[in-house]
Protein backbone atom coordinates (compact mmCIF):
# COMPACT_ATOMS: atom_id res chain seq x y z
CA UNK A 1 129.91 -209.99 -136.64
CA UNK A 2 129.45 -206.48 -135.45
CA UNK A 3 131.71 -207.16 -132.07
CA UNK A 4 134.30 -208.73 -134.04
CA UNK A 5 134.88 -205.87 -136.12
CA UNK A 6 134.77 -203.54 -133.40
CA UNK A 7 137.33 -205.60 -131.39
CA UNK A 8 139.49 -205.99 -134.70
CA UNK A 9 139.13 -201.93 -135.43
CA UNK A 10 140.47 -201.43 -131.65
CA UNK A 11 143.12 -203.93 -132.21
CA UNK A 12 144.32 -202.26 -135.83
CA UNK A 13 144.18 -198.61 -133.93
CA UNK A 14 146.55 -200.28 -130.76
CA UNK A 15 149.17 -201.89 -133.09
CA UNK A 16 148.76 -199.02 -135.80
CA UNK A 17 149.61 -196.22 -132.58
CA UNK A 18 152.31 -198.62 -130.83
CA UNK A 19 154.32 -199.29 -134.42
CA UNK A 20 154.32 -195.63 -134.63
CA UNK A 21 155.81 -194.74 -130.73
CA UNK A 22 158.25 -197.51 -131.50
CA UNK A 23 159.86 -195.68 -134.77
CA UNK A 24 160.74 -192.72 -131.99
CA UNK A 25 161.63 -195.50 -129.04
CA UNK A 26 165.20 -195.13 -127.49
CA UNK A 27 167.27 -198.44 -127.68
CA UNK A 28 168.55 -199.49 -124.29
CA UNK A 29 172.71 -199.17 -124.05
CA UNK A 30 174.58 -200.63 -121.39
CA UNK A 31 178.06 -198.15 -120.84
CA UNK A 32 180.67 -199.60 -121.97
CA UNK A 33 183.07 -199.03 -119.15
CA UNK A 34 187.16 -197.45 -120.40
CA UNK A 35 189.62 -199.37 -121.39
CA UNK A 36 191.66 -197.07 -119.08
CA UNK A 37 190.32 -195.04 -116.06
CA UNK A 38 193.21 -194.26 -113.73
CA UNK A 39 194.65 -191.60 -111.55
CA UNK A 40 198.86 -191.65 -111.14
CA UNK A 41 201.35 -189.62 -109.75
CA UNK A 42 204.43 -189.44 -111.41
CA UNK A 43 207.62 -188.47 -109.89
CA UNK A 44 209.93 -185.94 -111.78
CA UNK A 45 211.46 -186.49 -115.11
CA UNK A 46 209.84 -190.27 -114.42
CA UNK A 47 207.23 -191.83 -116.86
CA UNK A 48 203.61 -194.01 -116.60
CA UNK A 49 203.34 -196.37 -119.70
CA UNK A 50 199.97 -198.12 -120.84
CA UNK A 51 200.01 -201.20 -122.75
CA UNK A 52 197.06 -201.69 -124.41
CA UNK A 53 195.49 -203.80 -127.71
CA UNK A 54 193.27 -201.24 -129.99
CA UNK A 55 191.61 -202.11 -132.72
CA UNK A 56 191.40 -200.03 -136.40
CA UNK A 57 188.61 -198.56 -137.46
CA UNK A 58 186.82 -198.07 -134.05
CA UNK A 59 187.00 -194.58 -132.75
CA UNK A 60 188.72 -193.85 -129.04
CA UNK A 61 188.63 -190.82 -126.85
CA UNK A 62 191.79 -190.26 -125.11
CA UNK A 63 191.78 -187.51 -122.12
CA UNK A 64 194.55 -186.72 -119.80
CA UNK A 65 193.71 -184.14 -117.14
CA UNK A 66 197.82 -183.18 -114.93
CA UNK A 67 198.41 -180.61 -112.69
CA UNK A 68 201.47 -179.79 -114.38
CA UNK A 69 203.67 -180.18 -117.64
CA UNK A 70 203.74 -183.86 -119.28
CA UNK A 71 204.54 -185.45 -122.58
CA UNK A 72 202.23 -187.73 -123.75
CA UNK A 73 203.21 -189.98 -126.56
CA UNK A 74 201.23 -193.01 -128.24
CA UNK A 75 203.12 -195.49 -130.49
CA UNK A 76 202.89 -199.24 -131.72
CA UNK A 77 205.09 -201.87 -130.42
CA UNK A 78 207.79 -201.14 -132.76
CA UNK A 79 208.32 -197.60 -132.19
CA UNK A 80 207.88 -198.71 -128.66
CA UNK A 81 211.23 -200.86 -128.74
CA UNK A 82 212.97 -198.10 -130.53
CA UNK A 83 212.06 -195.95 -128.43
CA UNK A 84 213.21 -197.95 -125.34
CA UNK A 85 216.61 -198.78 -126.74
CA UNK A 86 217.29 -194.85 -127.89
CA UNK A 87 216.71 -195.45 -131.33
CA UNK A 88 214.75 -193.02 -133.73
CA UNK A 89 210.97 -193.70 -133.49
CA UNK A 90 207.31 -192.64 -134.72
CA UNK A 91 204.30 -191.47 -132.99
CA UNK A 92 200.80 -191.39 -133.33
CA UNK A 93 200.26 -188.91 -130.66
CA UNK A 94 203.62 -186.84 -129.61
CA UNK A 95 202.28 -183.90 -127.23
CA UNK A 96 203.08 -181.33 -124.62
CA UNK A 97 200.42 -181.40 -122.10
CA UNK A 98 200.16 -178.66 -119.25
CA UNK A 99 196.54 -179.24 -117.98
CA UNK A 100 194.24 -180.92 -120.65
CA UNK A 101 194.74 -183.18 -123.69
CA UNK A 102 191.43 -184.53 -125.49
CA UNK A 103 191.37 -186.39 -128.72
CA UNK A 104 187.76 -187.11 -129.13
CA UNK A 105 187.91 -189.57 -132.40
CA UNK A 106 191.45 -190.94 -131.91
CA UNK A 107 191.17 -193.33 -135.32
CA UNK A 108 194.41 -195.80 -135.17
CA UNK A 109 195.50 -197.15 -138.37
CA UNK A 110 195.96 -200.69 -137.38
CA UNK A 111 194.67 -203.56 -134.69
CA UNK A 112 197.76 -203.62 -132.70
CA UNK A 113 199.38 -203.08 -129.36
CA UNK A 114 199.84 -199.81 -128.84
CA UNK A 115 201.85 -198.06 -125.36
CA UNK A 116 200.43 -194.88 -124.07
CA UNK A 117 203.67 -192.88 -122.83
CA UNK A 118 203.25 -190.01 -119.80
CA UNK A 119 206.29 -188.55 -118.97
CA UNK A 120 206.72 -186.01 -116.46
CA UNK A 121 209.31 -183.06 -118.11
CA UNK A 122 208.90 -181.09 -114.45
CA UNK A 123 211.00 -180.99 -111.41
CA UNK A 124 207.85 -181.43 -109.23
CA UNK A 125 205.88 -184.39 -108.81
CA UNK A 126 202.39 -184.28 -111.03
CA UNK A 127 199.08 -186.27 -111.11
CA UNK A 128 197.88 -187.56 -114.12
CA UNK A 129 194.08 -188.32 -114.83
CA UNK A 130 193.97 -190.88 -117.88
CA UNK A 131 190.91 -191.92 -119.08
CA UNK A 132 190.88 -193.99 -122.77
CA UNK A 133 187.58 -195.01 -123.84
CA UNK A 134 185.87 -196.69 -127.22
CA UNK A 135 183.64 -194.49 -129.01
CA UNK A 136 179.75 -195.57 -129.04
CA UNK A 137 177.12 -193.34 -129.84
CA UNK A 138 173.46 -194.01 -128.25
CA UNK A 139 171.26 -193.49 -131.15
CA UNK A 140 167.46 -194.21 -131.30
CA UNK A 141 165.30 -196.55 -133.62
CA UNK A 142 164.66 -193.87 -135.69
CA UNK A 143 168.20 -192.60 -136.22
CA UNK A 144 169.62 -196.85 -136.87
CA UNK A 145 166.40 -197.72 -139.27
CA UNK A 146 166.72 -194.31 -141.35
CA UNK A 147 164.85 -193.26 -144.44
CA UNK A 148 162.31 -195.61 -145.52
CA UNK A 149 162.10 -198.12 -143.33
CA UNK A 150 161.29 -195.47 -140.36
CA UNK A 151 158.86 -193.81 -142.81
CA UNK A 152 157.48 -197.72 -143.53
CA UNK A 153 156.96 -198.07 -140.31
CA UNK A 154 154.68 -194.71 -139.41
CA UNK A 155 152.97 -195.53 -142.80
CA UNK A 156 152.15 -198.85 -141.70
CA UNK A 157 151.19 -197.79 -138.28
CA UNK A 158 148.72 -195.13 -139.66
CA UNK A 159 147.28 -197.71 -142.19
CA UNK A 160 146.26 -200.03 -139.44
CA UNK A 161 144.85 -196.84 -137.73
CA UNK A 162 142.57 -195.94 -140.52
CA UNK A 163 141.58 -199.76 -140.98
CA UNK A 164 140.93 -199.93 -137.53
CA UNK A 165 138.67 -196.80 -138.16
CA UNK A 166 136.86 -198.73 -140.85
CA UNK A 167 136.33 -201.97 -139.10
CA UNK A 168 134.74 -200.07 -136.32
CA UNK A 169 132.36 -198.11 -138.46
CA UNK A 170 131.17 -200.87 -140.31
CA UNK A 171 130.50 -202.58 -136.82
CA UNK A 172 128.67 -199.37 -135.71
CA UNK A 173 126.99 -198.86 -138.83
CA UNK A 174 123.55 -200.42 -138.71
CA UNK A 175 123.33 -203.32 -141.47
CA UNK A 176 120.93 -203.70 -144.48
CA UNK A 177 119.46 -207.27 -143.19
């Protein structure tokens, strides 16, 4: 009877120690690779066009890196047709660029097909570094199971640890018999 509680004490302490560690564990994310990751040259007063479905509500970083003077310009597939046929048209994003554009939390506001535009407004050829990625954000256990289940957890995991303490002292503890 002794061993038992002994062996269960060391057991409570193991599970109580290891719930706490995993409240403060990292999760494991795989990258999730861009949705566009190319270098271009564009010849003068020429353009580079992007077609690519993005979805709403999901968060994008858009960054364009040119040695020289482009207009970048993001539309859906309407504007896009307008825009090819000379007709008045909307933008989402309707920049200048001269070295660096960065939209960090590009939000879109609807799943569509949407054409990423780089012009080149110089007389000289320029190179373009486009790189369009979804958002994700690597977060640990702790930061997905906020507020009470995290604190459940470490309160659970210190429970067991006193138990354990018990069970071991009343298997130490010499008995009345």
């Amino acid at each position: 009877m002794r061993t038992s509680m002994i062996i269960a004490g060391i057991m409570f302490i193991i599970i109580g120690f290891g719930l706490v560690a995993y409240s403060n564990m990292m999760i494991e994310t795989t990258s999730i690779p861009p949705l566009i990751d190319e270098s271009t040259i564009i010849d003068p007063l020429n353009e580079r066009t992007f077609s690519i479905f993005l979805r709403q509500d999901t968060y994008y970083s858009l960054l364009i890196e040119t040695s020289n003077s482009v207009k970048v310009l993001l539309m859906d597939k309407e504007n896009y047709d307008r825009y090819k046929s000379g007709e008045e048209y909307s933008t989402i994003i309707n920049r200048i660029v001269d070295k660096t554009l960065n939209f960090s939390r590009l939000l879109l506001p609807s799943s569509s097909i949407y054409y990423l535009i780089i012009r080149n407004i110089c007389s000289e050829t320029v190179i373009v570094n486009v790189t369009l990625s979804e958002l994700y954000v690597q977060t640990t256990v702790a930061e997905l199971a906020t507020g009470m289940y995290r604190l459940a957890m470490v309160v659970t995991g210190f429970i067991l640890v006193i138990c354990g303490g018990i069970c071991m002292l009343i298997g130490v503890l010499p008995s009345k018999e």
